[in-house]
PDB file of N, CA and C in Angstrom:
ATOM      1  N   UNK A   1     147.351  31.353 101.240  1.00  0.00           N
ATOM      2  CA  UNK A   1     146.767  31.174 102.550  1.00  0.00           C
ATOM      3  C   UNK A   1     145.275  30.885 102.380  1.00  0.00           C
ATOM      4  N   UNK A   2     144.851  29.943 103.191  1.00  0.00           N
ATOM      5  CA  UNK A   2     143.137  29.524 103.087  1.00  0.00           C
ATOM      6  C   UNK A   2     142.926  30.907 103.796  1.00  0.00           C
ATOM      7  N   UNK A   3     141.301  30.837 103.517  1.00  0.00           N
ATOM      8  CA  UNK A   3     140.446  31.862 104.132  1.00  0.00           C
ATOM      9  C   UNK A   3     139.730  31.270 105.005  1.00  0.00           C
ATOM     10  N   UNK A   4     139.296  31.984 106.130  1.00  0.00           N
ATOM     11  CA  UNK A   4     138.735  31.626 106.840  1.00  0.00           C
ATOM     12  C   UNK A   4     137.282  32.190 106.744  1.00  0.00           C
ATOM     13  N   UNK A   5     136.007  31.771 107.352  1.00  0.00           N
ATOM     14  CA  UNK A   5     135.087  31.550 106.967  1.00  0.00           C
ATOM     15  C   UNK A   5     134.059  32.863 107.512  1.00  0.00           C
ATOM     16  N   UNK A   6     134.741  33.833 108.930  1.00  0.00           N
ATOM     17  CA  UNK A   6     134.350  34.981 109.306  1.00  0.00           C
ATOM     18  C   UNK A   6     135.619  35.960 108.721  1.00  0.00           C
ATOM     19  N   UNK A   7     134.941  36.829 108.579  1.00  0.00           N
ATOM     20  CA  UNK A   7     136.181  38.461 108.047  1.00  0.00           C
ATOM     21  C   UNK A   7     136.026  39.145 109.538  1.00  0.00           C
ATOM     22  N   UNK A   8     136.494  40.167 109.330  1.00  0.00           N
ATOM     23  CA  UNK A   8     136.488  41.565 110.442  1.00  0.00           C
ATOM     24  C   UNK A   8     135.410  41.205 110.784  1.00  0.00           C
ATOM     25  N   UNK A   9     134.726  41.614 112.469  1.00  0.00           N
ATOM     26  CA  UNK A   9     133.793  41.517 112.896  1.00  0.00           C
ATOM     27  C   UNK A   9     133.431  42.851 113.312  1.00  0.00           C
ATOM     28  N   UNK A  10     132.078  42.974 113.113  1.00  0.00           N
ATOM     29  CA  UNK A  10     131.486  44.456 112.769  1.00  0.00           C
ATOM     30  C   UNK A  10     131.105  44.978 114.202  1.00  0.00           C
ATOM     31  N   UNK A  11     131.033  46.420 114.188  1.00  0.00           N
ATOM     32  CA  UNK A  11     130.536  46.642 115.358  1.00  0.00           C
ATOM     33  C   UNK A  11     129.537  47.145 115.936  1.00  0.00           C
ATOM     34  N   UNK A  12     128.732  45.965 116.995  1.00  0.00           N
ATOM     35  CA  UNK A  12     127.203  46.259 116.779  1.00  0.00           C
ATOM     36  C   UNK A  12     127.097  46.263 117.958  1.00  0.00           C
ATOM     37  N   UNK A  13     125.430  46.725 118.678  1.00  0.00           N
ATOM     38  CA  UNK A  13     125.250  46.894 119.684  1.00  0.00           C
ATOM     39  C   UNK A  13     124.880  45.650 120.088  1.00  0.00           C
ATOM     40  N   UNK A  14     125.745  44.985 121.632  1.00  0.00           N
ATOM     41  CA  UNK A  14     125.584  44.078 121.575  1.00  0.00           C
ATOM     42  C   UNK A  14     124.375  43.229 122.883  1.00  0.00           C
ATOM     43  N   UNK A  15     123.808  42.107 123.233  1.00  0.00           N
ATOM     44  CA  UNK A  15     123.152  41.858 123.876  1.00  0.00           C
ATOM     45  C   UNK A  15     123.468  40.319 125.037  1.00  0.00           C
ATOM     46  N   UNK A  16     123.569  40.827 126.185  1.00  0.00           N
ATOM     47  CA  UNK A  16     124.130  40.204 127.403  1.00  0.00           C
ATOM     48  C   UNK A  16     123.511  38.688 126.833  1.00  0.00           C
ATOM     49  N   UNK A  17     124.592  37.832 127.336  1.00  0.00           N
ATOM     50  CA  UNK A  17     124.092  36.172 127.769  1.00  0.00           C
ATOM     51  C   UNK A  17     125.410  35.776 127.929  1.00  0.00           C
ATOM     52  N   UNK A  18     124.859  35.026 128.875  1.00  0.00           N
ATOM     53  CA  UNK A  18     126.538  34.429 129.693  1.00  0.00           C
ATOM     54  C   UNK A  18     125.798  32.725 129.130  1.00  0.00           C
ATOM     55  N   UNK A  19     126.935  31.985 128.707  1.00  0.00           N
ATOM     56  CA  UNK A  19     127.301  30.887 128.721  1.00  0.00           C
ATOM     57  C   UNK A  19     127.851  30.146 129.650  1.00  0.00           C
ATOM     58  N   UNK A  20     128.140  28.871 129.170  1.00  0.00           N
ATOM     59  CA  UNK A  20     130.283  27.944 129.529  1.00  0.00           C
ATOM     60  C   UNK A  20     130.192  27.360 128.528  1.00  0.00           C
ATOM     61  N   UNK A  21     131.522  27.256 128.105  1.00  0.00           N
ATOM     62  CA  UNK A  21     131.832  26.595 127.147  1.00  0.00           C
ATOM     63  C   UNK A  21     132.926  25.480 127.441  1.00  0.00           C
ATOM     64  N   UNK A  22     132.777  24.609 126.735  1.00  0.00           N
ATOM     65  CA  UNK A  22     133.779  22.957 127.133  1.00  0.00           C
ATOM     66  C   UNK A  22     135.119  23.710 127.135  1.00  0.00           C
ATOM     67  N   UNK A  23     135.993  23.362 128.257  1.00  0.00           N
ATOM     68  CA  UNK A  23     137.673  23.540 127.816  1.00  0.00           C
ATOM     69  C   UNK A  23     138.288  23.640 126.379  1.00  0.00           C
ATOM     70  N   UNK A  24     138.047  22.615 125.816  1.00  0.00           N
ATOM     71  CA  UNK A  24     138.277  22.208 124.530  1.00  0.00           C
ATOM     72  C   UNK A  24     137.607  22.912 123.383  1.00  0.00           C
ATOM     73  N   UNK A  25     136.199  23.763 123.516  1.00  0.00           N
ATOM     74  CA  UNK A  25     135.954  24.711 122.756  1.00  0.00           C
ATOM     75  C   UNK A  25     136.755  25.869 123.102  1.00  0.00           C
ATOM     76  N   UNK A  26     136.643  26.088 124.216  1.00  0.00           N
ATOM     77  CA  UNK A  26     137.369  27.798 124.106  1.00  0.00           C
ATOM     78  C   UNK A  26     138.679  27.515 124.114  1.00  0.00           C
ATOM     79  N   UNK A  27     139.735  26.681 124.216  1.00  0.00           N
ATOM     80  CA  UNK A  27     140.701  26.516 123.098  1.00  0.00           C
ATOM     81  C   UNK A  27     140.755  26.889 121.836  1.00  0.00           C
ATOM     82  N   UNK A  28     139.998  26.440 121.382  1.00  0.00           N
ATOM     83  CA  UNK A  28     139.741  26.338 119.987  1.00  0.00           C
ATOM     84  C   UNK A  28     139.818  27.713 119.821  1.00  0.00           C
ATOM     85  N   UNK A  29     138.393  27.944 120.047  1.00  0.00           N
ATOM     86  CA  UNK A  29     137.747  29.466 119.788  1.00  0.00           C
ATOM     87  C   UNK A  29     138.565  30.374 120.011  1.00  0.00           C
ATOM     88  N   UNK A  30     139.945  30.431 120.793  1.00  0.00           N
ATOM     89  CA  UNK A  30     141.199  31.164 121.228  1.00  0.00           C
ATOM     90  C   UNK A  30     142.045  30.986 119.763  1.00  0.00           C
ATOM     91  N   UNK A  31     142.353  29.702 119.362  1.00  0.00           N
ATOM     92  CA  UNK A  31     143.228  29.705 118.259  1.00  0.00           C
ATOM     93  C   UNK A  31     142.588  30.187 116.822  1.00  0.00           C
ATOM     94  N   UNK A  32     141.020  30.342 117.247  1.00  0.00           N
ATOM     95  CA  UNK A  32     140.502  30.921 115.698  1.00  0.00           C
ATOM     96  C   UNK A  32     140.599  32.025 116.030  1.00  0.00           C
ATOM     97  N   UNK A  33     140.192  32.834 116.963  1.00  0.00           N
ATOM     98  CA  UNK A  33     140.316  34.174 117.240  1.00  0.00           C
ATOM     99  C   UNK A  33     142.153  34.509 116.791  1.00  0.00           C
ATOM    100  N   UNK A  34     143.085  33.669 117.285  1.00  0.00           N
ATOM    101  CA  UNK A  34     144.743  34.343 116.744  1.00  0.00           C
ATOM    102  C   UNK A  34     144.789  34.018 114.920  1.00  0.00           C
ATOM    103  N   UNK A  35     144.133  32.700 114.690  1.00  0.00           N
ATOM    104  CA  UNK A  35     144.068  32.919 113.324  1.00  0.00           C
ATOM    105  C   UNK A  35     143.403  33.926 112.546  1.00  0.00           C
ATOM    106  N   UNK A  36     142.557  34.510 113.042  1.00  0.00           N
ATOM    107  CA  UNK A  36     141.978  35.609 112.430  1.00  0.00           C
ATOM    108  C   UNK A  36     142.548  37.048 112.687  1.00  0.00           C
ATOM    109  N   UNK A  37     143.049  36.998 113.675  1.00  0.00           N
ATOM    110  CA  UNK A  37     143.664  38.430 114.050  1.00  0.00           C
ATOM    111  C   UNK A  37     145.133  38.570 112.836  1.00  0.00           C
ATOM    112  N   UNK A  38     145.647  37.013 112.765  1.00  0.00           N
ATOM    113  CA  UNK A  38     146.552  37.015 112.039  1.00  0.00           C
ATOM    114  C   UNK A  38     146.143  37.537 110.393  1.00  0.00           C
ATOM    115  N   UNK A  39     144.985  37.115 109.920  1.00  0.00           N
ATOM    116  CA  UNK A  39     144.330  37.238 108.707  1.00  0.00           C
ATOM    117  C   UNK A  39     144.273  38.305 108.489  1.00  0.00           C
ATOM    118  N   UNK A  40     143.261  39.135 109.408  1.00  0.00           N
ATOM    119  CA  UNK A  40     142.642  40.241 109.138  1.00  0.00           C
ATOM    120  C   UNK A  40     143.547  41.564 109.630  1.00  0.00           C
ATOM    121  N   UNK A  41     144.659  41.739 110.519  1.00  0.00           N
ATOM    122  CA  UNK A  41     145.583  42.617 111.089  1.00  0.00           C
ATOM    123  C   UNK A  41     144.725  43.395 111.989  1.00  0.00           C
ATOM    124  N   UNK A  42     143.137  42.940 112.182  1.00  0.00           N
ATOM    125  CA  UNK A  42     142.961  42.946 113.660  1.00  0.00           C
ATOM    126  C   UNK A  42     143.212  42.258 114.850  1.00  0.00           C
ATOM    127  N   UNK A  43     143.004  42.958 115.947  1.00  0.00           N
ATOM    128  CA  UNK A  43     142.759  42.003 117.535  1.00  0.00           C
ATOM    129  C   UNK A  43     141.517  40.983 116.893  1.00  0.00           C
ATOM    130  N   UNK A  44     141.604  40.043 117.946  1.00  0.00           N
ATOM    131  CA  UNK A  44     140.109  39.618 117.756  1.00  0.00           C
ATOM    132  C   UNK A  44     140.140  38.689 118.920  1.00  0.00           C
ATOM    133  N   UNK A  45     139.107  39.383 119.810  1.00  0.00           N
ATOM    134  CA  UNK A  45     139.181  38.686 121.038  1.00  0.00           C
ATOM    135  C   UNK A  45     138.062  37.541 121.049  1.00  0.00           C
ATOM    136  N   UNK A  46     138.103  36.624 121.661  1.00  0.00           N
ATOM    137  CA  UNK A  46     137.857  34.960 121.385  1.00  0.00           C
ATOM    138  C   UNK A  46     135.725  35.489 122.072  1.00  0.00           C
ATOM    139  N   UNK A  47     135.721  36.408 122.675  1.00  0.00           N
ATOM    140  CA  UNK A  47     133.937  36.362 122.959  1.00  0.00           C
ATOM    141  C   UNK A  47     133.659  36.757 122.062  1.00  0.00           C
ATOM    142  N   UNK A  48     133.995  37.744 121.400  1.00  0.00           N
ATOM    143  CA  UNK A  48     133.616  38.397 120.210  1.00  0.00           C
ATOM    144  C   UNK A  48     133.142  38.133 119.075  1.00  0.00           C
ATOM    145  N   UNK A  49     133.808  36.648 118.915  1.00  0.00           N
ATOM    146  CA  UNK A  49     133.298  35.917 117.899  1.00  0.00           C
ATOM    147  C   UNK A  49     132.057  35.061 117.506  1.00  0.00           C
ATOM    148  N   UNK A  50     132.208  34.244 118.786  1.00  0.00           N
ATOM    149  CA  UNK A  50     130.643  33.542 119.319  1.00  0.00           C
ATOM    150  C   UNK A  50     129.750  34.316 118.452  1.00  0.00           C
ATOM    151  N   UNK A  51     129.008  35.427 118.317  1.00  0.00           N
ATOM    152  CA  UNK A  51     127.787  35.607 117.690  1.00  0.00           C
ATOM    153  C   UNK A  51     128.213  35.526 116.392  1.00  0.00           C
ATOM    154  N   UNK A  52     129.359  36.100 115.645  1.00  0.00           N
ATOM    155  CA  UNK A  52     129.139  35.993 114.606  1.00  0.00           C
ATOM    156  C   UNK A  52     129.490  34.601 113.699  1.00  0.00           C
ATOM    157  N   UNK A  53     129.888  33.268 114.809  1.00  0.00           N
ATOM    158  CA  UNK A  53     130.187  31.985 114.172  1.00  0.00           C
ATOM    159  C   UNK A  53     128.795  31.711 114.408  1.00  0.00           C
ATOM    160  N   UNK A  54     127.652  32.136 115.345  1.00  0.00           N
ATOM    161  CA  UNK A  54     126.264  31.422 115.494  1.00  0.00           C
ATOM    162  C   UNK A  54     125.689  32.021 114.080  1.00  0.00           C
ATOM    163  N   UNK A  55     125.940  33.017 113.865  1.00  0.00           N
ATOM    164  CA  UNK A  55     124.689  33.859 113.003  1.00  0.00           C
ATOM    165  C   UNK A  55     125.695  33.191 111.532  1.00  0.00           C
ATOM    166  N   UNK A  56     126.725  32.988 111.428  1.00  0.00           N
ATOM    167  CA  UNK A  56     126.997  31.865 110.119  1.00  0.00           C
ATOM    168  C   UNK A  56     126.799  30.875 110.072  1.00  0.00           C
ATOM    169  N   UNK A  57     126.548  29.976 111.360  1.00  0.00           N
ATOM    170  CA  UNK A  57     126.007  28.285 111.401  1.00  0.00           C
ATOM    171  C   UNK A  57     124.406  28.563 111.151  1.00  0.00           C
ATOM    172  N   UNK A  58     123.634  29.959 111.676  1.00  0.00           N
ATOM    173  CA  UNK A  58     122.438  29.822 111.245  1.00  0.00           C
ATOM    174  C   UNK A  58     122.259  29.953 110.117  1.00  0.00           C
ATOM    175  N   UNK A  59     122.895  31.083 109.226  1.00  0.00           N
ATOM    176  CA  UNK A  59     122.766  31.438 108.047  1.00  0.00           C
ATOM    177  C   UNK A  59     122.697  30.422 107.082  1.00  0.00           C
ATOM    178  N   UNK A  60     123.618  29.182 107.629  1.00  0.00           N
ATOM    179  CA  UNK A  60     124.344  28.303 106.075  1.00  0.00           C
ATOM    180  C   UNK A  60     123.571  26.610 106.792  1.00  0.00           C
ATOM    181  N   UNK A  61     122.517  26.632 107.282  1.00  0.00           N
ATOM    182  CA  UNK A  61     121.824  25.532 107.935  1.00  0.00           C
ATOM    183  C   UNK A  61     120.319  25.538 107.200  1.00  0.00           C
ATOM    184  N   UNK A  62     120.289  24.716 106.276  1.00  0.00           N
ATOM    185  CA  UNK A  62     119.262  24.661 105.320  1.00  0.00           C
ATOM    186  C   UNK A  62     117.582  24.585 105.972  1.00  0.00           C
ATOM    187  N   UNK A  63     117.876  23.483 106.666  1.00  0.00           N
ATOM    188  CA  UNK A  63     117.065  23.666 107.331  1.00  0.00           C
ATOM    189  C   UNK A  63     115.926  24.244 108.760  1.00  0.00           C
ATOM    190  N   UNK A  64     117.253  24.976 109.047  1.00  0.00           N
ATOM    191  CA  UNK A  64     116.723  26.080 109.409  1.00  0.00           C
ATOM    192  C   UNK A  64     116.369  27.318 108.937  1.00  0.00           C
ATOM    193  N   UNK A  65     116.755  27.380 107.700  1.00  0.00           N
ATOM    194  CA  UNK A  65     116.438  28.482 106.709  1.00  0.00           C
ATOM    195  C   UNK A  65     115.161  28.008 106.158  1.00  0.00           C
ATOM    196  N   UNK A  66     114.258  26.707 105.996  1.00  0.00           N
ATOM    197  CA  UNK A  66     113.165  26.824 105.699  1.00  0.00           C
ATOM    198  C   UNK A  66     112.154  27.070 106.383  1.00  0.00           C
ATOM    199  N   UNK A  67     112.646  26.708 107.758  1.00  0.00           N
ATOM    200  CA  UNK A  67     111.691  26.416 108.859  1.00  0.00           C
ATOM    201  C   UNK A  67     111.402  28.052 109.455  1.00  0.00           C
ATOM    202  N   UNK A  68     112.378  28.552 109.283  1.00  0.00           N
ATOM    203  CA  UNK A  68     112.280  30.512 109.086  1.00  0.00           C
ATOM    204  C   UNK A  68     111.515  31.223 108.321  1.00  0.00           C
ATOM    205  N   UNK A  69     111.577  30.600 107.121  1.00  0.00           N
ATOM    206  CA  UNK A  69     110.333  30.869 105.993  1.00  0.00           C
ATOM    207  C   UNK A  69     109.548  30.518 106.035  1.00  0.00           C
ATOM    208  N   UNK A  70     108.754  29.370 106.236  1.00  0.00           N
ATOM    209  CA  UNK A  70     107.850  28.802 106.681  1.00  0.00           C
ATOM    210  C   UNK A  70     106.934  29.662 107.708  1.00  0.00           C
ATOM    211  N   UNK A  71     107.563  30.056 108.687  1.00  0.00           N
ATOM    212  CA  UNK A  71     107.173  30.658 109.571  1.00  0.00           C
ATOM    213  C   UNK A  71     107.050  31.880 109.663  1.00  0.00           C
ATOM    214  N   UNK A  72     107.379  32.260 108.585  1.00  0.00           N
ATOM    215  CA  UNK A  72     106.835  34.021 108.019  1.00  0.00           C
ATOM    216  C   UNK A  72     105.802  33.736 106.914  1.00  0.00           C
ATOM    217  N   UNK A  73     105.810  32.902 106.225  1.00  0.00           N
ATOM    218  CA  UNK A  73     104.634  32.850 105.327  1.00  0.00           C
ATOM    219  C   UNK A  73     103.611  32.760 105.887  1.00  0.00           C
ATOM    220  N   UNK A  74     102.424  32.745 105.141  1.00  0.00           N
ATOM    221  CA  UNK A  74     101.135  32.820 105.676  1.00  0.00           C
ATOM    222  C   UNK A  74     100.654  31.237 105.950  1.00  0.00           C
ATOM    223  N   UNK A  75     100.060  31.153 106.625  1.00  0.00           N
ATOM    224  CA  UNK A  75      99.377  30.028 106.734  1.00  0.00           C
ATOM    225  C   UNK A  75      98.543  29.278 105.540  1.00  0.00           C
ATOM    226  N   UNK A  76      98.877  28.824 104.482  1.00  0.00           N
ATOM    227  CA  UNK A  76      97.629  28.218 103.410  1.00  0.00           C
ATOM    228  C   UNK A  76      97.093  26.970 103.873  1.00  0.00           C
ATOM    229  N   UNK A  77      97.371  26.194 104.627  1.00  0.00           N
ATOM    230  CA  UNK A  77      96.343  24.924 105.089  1.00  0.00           C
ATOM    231  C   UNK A  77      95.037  25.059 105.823  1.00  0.00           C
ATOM    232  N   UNK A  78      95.015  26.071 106.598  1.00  0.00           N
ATOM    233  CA  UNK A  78      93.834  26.359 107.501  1.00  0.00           C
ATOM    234  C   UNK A  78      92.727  27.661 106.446  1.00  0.00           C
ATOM    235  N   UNK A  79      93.353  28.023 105.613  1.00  0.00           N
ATOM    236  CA  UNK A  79      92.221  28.483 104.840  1.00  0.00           C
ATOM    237  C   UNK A  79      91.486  27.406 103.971  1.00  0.00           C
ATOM    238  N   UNK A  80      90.120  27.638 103.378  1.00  0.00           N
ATOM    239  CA  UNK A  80      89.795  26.558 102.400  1.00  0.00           C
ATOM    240  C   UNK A  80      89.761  27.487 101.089  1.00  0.00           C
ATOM    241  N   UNK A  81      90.124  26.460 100.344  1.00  0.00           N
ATOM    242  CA  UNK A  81      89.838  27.196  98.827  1.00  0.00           C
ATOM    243  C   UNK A  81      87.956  27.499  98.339  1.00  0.00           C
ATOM    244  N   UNK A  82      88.191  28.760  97.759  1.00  0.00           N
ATOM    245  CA  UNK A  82      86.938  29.086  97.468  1.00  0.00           C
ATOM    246  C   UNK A  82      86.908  28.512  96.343  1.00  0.00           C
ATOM    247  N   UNK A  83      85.627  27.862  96.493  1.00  0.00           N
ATOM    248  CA  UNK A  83      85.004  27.115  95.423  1.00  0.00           C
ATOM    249  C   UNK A  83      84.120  27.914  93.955  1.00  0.00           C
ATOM    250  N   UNK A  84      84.504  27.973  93.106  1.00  0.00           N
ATOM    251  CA  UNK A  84      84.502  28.644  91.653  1.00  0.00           C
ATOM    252  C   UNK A  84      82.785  28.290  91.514  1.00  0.00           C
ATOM    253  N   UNK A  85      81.576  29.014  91.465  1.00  0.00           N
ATOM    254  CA  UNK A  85      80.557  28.750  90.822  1.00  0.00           C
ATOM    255  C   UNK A  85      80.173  27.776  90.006  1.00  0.00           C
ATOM    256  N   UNK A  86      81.202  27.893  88.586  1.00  0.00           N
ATOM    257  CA  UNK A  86      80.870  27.646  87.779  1.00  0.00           C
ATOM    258  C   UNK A  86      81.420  25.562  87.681  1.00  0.00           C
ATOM    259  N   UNK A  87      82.546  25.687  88.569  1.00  0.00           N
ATOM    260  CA  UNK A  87      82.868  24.278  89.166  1.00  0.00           C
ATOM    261  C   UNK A  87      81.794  23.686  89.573  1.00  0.00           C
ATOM    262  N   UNK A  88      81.159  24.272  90.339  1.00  0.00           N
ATOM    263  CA  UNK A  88      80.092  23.354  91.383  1.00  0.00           C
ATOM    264  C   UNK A  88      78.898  22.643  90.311  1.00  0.00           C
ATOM    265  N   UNK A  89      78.611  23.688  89.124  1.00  0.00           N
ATOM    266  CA  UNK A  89      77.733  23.638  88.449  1.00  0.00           C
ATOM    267  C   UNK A  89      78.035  22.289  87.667  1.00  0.00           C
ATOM    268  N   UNK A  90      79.139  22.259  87.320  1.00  0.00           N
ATOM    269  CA  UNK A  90      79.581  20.916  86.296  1.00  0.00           C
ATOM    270  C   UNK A  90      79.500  19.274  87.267  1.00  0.00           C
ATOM    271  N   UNK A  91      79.837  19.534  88.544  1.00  0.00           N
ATOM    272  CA  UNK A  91      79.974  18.290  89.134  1.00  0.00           C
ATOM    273  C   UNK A  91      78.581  17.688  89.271  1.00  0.00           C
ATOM    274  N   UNK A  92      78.722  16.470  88.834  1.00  0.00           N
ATOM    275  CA  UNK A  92      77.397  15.246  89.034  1.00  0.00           C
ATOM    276  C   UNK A  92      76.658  15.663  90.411  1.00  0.00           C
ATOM    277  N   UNK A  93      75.405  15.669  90.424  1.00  0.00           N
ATOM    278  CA  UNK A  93      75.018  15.358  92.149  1.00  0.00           C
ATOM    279  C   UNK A  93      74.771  13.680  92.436  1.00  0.00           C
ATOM    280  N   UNK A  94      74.967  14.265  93.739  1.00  0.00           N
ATOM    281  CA  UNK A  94      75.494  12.591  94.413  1.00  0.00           C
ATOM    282  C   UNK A  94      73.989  12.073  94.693  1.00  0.00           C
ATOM    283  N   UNK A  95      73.032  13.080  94.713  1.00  0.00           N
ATOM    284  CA  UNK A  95      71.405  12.573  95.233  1.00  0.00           C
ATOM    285  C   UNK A  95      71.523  12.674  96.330  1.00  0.00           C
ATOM    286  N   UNK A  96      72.252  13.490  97.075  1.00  0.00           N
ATOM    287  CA  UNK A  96      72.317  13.755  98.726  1.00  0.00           C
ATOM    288  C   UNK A  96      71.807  15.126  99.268  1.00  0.00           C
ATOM    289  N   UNK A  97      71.420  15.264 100.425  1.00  0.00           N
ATOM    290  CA  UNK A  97      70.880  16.272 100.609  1.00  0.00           C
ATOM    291  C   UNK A  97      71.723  17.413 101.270  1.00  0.00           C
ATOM    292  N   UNK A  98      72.377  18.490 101.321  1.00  0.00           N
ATOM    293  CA  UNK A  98      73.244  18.765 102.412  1.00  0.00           C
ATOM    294  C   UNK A  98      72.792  19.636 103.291  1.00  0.00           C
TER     295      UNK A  98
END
């Protein structure tokens, strides 16, 4: 038997948002929910799933996984690099005044 791509779904505290979904998705989302109940020898009722198929399309979406990191790192463009003493000392002067 293939595996399917969610296991048991865990039980967490959960947080209100109402949707709609196309006819043709919550079909679907009905026959993955019986395929999984079949898998796992739990129920698995078809809302239930929604978060945890979002939080695996986020998980396995590359680029949203950088753009996440990105956005916890620190900022390095808006700092300037400190300039080393002993650098400044070696470079030619241009004959300019600053």
């Amino acid at each position: 038997m293939m595996k399917l791509k969610l296991s048991a779904i865990p039980d967490d505290k959960p947080v209100k948002l109402t949707l709609e979904l196309p006819a043709s998705v919550h079909r679907d989302l009905v026959a993955y929910a019986e395929a999984l109940s079949r898998q796992t020898g739990q129920k698995s009722e078809p809302a239930k799933l929604v978060a945890p198929m979002l939080a695996r399309f986020m998980s396995t979406d590359r680029v949203f996984a950088r753009l996440q990191r990105d956005k916890r790192a620190p900022s390095q463009s808006s700092s300037r690099p400190i300039a080393r003493p002993e650098a400044a000392a070696k470079e030619p002067s241009t004959g300019r005044a600053n």
